[in-house]
Protein backbone atom coordinates (compact mmCIF):
# COMPACT_ATOMS: atom_id res chain seq x y z
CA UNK A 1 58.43 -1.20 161.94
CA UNK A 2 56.97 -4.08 160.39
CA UNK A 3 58.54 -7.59 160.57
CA UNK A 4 58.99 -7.69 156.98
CA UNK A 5 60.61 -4.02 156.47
CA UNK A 6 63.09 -4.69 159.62
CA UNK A 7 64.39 -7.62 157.86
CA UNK A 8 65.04 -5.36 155.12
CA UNK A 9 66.43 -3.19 156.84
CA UNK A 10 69.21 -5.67 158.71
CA UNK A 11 69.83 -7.09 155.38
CA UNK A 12 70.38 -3.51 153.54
CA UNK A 13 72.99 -2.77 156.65
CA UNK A 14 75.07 -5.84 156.74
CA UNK A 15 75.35 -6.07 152.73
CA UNK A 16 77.17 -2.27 153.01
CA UNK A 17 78.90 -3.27 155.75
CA UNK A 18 80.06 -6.22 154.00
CA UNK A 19 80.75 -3.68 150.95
CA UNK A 20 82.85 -1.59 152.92
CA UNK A 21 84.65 -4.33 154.41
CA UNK A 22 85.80 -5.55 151.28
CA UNK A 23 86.64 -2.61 149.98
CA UNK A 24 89.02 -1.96 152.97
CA UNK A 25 90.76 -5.40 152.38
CA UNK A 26 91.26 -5.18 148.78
CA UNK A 27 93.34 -1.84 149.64
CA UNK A 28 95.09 -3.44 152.37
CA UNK A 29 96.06 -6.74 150.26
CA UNK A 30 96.27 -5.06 146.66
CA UNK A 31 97.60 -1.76 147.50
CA UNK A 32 101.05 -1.24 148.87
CA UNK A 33 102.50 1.47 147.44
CA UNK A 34 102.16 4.54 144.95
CA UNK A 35 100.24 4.19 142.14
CA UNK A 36 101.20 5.17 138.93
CA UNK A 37 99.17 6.38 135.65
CA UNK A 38 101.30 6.46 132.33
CA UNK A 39 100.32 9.33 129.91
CA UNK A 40 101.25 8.82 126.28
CA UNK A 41 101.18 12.50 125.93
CA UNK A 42 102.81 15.58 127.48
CA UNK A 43 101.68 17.59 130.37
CA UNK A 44 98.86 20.04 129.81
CA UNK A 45 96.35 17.95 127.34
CA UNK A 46 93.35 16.07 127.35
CA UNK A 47 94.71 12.62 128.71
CA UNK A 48 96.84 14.64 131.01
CA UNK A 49 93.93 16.70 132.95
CA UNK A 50 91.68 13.34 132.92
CA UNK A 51 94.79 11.90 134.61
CA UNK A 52 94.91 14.34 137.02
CA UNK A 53 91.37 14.53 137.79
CA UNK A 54 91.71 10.82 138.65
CA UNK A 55 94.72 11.00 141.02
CA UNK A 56 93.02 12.98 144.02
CA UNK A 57 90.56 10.59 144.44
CA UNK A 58 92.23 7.75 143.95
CA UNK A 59 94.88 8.46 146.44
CA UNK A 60 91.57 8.90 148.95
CA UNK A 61 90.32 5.48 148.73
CA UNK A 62 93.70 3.45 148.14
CA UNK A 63 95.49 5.67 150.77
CA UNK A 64 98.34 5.59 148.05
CA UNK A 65 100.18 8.20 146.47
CA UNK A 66 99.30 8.10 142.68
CA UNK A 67 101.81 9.53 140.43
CA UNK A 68 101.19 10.75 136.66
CA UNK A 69 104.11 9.47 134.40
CA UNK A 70 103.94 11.78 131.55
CA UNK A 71 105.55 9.26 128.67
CA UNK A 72 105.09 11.42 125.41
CA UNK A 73 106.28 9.96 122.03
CA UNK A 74 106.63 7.01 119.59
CA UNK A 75 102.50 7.55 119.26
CA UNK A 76 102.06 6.14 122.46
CA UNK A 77 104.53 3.12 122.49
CA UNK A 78 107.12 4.76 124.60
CA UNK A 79 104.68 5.03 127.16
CA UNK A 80 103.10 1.68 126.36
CA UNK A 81 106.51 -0.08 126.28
CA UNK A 82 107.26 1.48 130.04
CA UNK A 83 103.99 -0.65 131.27
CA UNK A 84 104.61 -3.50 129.98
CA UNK A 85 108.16 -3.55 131.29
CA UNK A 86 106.32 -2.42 134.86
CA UNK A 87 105.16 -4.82 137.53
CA UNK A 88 102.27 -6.49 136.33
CA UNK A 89 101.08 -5.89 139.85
CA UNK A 90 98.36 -3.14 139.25
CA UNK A 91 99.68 -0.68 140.40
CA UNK A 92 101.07 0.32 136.84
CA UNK A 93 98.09 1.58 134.88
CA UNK A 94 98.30 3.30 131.36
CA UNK A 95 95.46 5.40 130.32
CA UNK A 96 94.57 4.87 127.03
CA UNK A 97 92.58 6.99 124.17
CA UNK A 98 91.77 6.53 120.23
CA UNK A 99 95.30 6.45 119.74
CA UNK A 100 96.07 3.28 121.39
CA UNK A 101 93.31 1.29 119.00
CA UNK A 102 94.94 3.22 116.05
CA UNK A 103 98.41 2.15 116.60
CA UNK A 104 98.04 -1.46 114.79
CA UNK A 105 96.74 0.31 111.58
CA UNK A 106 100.06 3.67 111.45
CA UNK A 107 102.84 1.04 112.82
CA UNK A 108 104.21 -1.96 110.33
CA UNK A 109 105.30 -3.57 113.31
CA UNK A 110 104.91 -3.32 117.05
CA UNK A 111 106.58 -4.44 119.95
CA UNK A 112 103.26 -5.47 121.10
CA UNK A 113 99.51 -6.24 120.57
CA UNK A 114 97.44 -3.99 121.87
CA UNK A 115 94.32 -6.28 122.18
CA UNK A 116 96.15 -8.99 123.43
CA UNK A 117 99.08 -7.61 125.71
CA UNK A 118 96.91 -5.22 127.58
CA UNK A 119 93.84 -6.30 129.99
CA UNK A 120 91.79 -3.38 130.16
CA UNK A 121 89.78 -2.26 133.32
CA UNK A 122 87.05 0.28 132.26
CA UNK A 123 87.10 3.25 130.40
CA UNK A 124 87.13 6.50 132.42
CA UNK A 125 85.41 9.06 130.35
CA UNK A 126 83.50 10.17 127.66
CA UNK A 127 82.68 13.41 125.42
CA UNK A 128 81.40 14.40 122.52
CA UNK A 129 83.33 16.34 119.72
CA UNK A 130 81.53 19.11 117.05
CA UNK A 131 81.06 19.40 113.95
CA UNK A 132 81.18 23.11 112.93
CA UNK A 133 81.75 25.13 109.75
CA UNK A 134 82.68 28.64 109.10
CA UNK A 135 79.85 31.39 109.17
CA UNK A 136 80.28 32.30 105.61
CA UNK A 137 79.27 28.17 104.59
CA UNK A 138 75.26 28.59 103.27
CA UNK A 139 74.34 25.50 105.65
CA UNK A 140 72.20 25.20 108.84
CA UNK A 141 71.88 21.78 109.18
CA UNK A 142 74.10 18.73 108.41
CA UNK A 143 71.69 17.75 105.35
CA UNK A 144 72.55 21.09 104.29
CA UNK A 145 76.08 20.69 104.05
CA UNK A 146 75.82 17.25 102.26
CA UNK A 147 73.56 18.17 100.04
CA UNK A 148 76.78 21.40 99.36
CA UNK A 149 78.95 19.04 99.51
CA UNK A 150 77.45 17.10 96.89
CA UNK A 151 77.03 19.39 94.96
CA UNK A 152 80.61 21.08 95.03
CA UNK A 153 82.80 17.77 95.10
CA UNK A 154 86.41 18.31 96.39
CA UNK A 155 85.65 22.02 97.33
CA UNK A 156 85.05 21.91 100.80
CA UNK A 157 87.79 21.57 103.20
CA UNK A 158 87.94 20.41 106.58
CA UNK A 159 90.61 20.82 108.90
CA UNK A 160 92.24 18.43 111.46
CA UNK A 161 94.81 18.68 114.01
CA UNK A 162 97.30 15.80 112.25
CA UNK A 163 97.04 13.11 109.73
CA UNK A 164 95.17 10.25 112.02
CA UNK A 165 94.21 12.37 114.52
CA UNK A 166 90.88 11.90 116.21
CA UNK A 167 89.54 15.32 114.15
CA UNK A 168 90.86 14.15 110.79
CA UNK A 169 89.36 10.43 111.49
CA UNK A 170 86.06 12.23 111.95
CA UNK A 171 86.33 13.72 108.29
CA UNK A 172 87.00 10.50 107.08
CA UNK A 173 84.21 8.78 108.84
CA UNK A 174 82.25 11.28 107.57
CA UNK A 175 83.30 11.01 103.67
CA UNK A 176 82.64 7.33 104.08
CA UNK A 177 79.26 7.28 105.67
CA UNK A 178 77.65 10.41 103.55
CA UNK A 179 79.02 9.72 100.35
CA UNK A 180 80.84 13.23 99.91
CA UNK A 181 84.19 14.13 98.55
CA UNK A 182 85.30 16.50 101.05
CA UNK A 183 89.45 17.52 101.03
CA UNK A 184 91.19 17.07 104.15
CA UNK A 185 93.97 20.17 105.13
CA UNK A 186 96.04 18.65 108.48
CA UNK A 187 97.16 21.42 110.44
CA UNK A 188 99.86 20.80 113.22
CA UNK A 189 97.76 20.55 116.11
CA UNK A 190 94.05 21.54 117.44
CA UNK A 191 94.48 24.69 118.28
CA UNK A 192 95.65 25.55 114.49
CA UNK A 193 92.92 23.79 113.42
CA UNK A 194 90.53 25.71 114.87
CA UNK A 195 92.62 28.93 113.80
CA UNK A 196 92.01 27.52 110.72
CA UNK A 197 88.32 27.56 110.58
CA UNK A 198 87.50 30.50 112.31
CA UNK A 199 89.78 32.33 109.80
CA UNK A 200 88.21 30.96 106.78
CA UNK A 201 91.20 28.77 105.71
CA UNK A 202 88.97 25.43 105.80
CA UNK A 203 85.30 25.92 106.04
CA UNK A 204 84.35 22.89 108.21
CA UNK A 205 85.97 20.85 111.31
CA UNK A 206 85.76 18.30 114.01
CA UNK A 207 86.92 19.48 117.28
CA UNK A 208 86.14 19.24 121.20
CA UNK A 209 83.46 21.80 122.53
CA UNK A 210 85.54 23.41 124.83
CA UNK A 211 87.77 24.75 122.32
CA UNK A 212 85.11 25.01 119.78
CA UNK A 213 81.96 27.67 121.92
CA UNK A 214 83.92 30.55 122.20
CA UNK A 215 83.81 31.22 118.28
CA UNK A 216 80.35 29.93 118.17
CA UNK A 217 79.20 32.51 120.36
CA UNK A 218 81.37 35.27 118.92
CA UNK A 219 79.17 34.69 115.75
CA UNK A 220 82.12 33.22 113.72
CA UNK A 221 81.14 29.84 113.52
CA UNK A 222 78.18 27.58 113.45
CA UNK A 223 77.48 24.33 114.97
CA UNK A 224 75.97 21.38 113.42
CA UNK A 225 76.30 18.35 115.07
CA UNK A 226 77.98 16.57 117.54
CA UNK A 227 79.75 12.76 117.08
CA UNK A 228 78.57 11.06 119.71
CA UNK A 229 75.53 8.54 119.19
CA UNK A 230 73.77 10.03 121.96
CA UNK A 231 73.03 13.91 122.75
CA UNK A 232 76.00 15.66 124.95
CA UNK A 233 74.48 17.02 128.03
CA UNK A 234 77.03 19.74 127.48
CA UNK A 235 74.63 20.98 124.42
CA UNK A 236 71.40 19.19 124.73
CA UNK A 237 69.76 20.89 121.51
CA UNK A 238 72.39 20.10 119.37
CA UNK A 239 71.65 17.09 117.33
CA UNK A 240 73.89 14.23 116.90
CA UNK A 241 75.31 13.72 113.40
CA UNK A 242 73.97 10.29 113.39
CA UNK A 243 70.01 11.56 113.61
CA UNK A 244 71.15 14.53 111.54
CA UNK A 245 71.55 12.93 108.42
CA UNK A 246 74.46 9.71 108.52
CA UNK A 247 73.34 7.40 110.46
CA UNK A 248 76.05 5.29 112.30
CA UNK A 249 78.54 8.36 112.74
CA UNK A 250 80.30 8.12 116.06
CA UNK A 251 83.74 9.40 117.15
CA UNK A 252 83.46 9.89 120.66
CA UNK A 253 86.23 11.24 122.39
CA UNK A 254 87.19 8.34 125.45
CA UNK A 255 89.92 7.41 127.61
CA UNK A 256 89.91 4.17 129.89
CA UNK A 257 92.91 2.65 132.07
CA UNK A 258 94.59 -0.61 130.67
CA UNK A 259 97.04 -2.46 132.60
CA UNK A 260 99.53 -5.15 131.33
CA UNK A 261 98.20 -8.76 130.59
CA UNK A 262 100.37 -10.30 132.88
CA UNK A 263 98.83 -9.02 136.03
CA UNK A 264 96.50 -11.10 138.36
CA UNK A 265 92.37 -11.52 137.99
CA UNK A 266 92.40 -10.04 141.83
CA UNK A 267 94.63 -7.34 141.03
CA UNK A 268 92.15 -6.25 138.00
CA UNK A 269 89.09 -6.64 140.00
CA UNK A 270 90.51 -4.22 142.76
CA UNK A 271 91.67 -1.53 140.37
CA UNK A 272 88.36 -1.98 138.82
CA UNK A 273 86.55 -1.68 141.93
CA UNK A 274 89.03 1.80 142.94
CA UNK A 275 88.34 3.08 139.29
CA UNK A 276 84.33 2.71 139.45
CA UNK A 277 84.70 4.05 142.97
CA UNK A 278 86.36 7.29 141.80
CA UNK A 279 83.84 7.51 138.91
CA UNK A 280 81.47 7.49 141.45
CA UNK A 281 82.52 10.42 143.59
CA UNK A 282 81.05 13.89 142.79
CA UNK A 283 84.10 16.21 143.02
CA UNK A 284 85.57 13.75 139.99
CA UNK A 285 82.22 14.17 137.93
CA UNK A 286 81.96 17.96 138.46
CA UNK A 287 85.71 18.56 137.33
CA UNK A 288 85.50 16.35 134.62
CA UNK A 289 82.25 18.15 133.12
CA UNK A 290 85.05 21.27 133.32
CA UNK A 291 86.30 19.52 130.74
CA UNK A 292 83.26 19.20 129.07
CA UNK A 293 83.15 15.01 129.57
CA UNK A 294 81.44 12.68 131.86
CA UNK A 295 82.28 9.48 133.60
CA UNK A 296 81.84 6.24 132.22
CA UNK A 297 79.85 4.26 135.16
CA UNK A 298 79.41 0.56 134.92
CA UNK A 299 81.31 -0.30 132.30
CA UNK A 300 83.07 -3.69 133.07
CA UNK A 301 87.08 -5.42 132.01
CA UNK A 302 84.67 -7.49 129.21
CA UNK A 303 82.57 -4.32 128.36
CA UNK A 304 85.77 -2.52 128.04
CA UNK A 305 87.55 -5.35 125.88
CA UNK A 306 84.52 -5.31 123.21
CA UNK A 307 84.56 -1.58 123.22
CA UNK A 308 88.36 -1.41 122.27
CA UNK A 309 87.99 -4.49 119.54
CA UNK A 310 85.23 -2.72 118.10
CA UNK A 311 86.93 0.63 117.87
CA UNK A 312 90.37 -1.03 116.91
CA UNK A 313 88.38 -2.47 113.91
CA UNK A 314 85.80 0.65 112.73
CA UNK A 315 89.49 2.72 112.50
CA UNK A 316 91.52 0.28 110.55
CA UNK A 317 88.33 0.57 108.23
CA UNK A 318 88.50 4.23 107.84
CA UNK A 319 91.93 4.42 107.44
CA UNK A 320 92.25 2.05 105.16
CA UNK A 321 89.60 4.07 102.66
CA UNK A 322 91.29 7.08 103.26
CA UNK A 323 94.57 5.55 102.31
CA UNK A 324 96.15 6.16 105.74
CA UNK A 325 99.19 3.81 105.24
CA UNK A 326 101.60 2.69 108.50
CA UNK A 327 104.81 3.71 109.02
């Protein structure tokens, strides 16, 4: 081997050994006991599985156990409250969604701030929602159903799963950004809303893929769009609504871990360094593409931070033009 490539070589081998070696110490000096991710929401959803996905791997490379603390109720401040009252220690995460950033905009007053109580970590995952009407709707294309829309203000309905839920946000973001007067029926939950538009009660809707293929391929709805800014690898030739016809749309469905404010740089840049680890690992990628999301890789406590001010202020927009008004 040549001089030059050996040195490469040593080099390449001591800089993963150093890797590894600091790896091992942050999860002998950081690392002590169980872990524990708080879940705003009950067993069996989204957050939950994403949770769960997590905890396997996580338990690998800390050597910890990590528990899931289902906290459901109060819109997330129950569970939000039980963190902050936690050792700021890291080893009390709290994994967060679209309705942590919406909480300052439905709550007159709060026991906390979520931008400012909270140092986030990264954000975990990502995936993209649909748009999709009813079969019956005369529209192939999103164009299509603004130019319908347009032309039929305040007759077509969309459904959502709740008033400020990530669905009915969509709607809104949509009204806004296309310039239609669409009507907004909340149904109590996702899977009614998707009842809803299969059976012809509302003729358009934002919901996850997952629940949304099965009536797509039965031939009783059609899909449009999705709201992510880029293309979901889940459905490749399905455009995004942003290059479909309103440019700037974007509701992507996310969750990232958040820890109190209170706890130590080190302690962040460990968890940080277990979380992008975990990311990392195949078995975590393949069972979160089950789910029909990805990992988000890379994404840093400052990346994170912007990404949650930015989203924190795009919703309190929306919300305030839909006349969304806190309790």
């Amino acid at each position: 081997m040549p001089p030059r490539r050996l040195r490469y070589a040593i080099t390449c081998i001591f800089t993963l050994l150093s890797v590894n070696a600091l790896s091992a110490d942050i999860q002998k000096t950081y690392f002590q006991r169980p872990l524990r991710i708080i879940v705003p929401f009950a067993p069996g959803g989204g957050q939950d599985t994403t949770a769960r996905i997590l905890s396997p791997k996580l338990t690998e490379i800390t050597g910890q156990q990590v528990i899931v603390d289902n906290r459901p109720g109060g819109g997330g401040i129950i569970a939000a409250e039980t963190l902050l009252r936690a050792p700021a220690d890291g080893h009390t995460t709290y994994l967060a969604s679209t309705a942590f950033v919406l909480t300052p905009s439905l709550r007159k007053s709060l026991p906390f701030d979520t931008l400012k109580d909270f140092a986030p970590i990264t954000r975990v995952s990502a995936a993209a929602g649909t748009l999709a009407v009813h079969v019956s709707l005369p529209v192939r294309t999103v164009r299509d159903l603004i130019r319908l829309a347009k032309e039929k203000p305040g007759q077509i309905t969309f459904g959502s799963a709740g008033v400020a839920s990530s669905s009915h946000l969509s709607g809104e973001l949509f009204k806004m950004l296309a310039g239609v007067d669409i009507v907004h029926v909340p149904y109590k939950g996702s899977a009614l809303a998707v009842t809803g538009l299969v059976s012809g009660e509302v003729v358009m809707g934002f919901n996850n893929a997952i629940s949304t293929m099965p009536h797509v391929r039965a031939g009783k709805l059609k899909l449009l769009g999705v709201t992510t800014p880029k293309r979901s690898t889940l459905l490749p030739d399905l455009p995004t609504i942003a290059e479909a016809g309103v440019p700037g749309f974007d509701n992507t469905i996310w969750n990232g871990i958040v820890v109190s404010a209170a706890t130590p740089k080190p302690a962040i840049a460990a968890l940080h360094d277990v979380m992008t680890r975990a990311l990392q690992s195949q078995d975590v990628t393949e069972r979160l593409a089950q789910d029909g999301a990805t990992p988000v890789i890379g994404d840093t406590p400052a990346d994170y931070a912007a990404f949650l001010k930015g989203e924190t202020e795009k919703w309190s927009k929306v919300m305030r033009q839909a006349g969304i008004k806190p309790e």
